[in-house]
Protein backbone atom coordinates (compact mmCIF):
# COMPACT_ATOMS: atom_id res chain seq x y z
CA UNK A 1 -140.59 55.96 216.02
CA UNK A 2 -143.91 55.17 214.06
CA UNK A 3 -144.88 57.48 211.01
CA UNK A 4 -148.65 58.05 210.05
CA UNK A 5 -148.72 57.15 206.38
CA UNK A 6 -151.91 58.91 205.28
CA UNK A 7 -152.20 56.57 202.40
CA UNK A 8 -152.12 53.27 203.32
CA UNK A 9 -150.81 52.14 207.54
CA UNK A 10 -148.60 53.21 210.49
CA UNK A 11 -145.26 51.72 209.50
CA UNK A 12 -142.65 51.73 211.71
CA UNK A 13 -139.45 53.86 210.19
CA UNK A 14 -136.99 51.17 211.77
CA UNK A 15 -138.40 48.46 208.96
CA UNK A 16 -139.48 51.03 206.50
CA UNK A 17 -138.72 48.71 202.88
CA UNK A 18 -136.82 50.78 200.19
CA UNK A 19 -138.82 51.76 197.20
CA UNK A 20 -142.72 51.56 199.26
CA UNK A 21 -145.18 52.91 196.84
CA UNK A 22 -148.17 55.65 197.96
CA UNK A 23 -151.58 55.20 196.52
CA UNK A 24 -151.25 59.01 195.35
CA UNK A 25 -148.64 62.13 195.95
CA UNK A 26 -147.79 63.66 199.35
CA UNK A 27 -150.09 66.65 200.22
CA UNK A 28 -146.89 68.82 200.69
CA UNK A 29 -146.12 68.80 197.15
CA UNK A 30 -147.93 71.94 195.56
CA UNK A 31 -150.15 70.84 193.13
CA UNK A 32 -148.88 72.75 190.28
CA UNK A 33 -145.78 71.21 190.47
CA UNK A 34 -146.71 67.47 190.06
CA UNK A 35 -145.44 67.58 186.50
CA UNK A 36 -144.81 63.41 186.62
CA UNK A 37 -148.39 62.49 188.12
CA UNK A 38 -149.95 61.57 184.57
CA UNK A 39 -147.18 59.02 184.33
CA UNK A 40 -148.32 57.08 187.19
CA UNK A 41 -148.72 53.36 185.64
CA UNK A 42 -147.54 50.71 183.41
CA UNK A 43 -146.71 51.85 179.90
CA UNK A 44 -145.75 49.54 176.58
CA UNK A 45 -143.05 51.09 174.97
CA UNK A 46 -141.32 51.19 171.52
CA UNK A 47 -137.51 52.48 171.48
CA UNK A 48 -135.04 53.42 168.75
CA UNK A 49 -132.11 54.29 169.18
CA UNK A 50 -130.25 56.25 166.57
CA UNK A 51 -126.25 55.80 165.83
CA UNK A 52 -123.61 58.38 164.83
CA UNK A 53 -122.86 56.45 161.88
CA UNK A 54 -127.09 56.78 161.13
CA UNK A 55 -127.88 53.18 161.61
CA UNK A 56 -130.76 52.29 164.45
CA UNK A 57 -131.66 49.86 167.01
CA UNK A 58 -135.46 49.30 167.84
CA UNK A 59 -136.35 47.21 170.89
CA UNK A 60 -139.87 46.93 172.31
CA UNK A 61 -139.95 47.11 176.21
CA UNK A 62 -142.13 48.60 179.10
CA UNK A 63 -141.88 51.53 181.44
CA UNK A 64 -143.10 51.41 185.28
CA UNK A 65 -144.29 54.94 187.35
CA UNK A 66 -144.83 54.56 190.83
CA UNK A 67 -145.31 56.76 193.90
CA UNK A 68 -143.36 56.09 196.66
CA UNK A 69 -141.96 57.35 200.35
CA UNK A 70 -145.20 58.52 201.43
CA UNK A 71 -145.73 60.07 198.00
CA UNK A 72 -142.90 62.45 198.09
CA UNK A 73 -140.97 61.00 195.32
CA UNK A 74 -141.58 58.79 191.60
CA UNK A 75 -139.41 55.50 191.27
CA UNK A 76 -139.75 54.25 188.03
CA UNK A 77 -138.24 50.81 186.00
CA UNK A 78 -137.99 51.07 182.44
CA UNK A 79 -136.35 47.71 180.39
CA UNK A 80 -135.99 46.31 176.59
CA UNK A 81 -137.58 43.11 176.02
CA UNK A 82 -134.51 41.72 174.16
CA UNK A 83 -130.93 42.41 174.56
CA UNK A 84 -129.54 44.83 171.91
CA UNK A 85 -126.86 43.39 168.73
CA UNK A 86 -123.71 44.47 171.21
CA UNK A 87 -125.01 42.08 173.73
CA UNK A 88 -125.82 44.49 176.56
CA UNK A 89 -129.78 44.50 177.83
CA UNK A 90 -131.01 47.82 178.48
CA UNK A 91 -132.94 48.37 181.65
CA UNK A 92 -132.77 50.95 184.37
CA UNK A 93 -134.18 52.53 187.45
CA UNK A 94 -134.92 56.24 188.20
CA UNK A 95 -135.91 58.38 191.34
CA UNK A 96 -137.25 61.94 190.70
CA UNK A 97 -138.74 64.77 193.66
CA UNK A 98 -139.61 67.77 193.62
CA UNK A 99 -137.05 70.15 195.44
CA UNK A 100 -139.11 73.17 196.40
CA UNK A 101 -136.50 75.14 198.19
CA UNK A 102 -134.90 75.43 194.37
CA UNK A 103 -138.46 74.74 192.83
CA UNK A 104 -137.60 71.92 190.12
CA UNK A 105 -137.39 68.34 189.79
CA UNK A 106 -134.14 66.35 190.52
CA UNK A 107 -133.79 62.88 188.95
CA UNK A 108 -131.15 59.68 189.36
CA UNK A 109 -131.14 57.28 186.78
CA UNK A 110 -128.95 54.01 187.06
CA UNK A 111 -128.84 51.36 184.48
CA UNK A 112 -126.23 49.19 185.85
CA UNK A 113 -126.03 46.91 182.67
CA UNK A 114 -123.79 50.18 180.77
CA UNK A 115 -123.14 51.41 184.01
CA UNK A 116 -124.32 54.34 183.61
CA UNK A 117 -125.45 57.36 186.25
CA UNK A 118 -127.23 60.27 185.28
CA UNK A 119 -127.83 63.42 187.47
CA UNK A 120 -130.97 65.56 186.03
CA UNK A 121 -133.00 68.65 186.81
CA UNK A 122 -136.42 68.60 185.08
CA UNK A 123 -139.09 71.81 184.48
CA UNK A 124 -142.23 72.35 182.52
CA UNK A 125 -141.94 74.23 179.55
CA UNK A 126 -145.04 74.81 177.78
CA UNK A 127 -146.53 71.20 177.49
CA UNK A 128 -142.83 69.76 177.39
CA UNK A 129 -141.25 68.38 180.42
CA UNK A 130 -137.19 69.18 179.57
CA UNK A 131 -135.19 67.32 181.86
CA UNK A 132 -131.76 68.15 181.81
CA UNK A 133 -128.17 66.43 182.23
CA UNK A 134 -126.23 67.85 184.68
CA UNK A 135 -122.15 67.52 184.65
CA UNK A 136 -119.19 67.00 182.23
CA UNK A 137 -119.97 65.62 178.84
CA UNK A 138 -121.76 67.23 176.21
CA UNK A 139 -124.95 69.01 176.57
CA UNK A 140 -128.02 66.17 176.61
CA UNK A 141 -131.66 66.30 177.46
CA UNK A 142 -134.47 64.07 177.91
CA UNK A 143 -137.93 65.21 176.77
CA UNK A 144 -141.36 63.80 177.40
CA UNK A 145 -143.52 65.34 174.62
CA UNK A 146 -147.11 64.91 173.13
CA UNK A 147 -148.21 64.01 176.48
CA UNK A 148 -151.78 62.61 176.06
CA UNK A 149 -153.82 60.56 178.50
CA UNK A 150 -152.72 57.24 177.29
CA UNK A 151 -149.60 58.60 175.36
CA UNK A 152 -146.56 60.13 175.54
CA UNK A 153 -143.13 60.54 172.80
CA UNK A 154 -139.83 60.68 174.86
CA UNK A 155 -136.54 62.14 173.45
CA UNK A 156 -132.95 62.03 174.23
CA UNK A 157 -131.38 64.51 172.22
CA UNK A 158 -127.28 65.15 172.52
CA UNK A 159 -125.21 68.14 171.26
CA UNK A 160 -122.73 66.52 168.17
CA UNK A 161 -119.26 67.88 167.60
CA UNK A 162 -121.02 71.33 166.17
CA UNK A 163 -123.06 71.55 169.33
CA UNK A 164 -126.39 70.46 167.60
CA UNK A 165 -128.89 68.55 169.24
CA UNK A 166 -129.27 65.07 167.51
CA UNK A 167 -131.64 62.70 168.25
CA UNK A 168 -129.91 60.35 170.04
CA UNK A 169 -133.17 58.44 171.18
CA UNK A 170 -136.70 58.34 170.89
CA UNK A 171 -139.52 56.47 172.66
CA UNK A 172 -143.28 56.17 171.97
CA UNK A 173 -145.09 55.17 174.91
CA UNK A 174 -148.73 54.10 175.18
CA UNK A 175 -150.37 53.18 178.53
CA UNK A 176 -150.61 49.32 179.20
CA UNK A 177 -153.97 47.91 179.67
């Protein structure tokens, strides 16, 4: 069975390669609901992460958007240029779509390097995209804030022991030439 891929070929589904990017988002997707399109691109990156005991870690990295699946979903690859002080690179991979029978945004993020899985649900609030944590462990989200054209400041915050957010990470993203 062929599909019509309106943005590029036919492709036939039997050799369909994981992870095949779209020129643009699928026309089923309501437009008001492509919260993720402006990230679309390459981006430079600058991370710190911030300890419990209040040191930091600051690595500089990059951060990859694409569409993909015929534009119904976002992959994107996100790595550290240099391998933190415990020895352990940073660098992981994340699908997000847009469910619209419960109208918001579900993400997976791997980074196999901590192994580490993370199950998210993501909404617009305001100008802030909140994307939140789902399952046991303490309350975190991830935040993309500031969002400009060629700019954006992510945060990870994380409830401590008195269930207050603390920044747990930040990242300040500009778009890559």
């Amino acid at each position: 069975m062929a599909l019509t891929d309106p943005f590029t070929r036919d492709i036939n589904t039997k050799y369909v390669p994981l992870g095949i990017t779209s020129s643009r988002r699928s026309d089923a997707m309501p437009p008001d609901q492509d919260i993720y399109g402006f990230l679309i691109g390459d981006w430079a990156i600058h991370s710190i992460n911030y300890k419990i005991d209040g040191s930091q870690f600051s690595t500089e990295g990059s951060w990859s958007f694409r569409w993909i699946l015929h534009g119904s979903a976002i992959e994107d690859v996100i790595g550290a240029n240099q391998i933190r002080e415990d020895g352990v690179w940073h660098a992981g991979v994340g699908i997000r779509f847009y469910d619209s029978a419960d109208r918001v945004w579900r993400l997976t993020y791997v980074e196999p390097f901590t192994r580490t899985v993370k199950l998210l649900t993501a909404q617009q609030r305001g100008d802030t995209i909140v994307q939140t944590v789902q399952g046991p462990g303490p309350a975190e989200t991830w935040s993309f804030e500031n969002i400009e054209p060629d700019s954006f400041h992510w945060i990870s915050r994380v409830a401590d022991v008195d269930a207050r957010a603390r920044v747990d990470q930040e990242i300040f993203a500009k778009r890559a030439p």
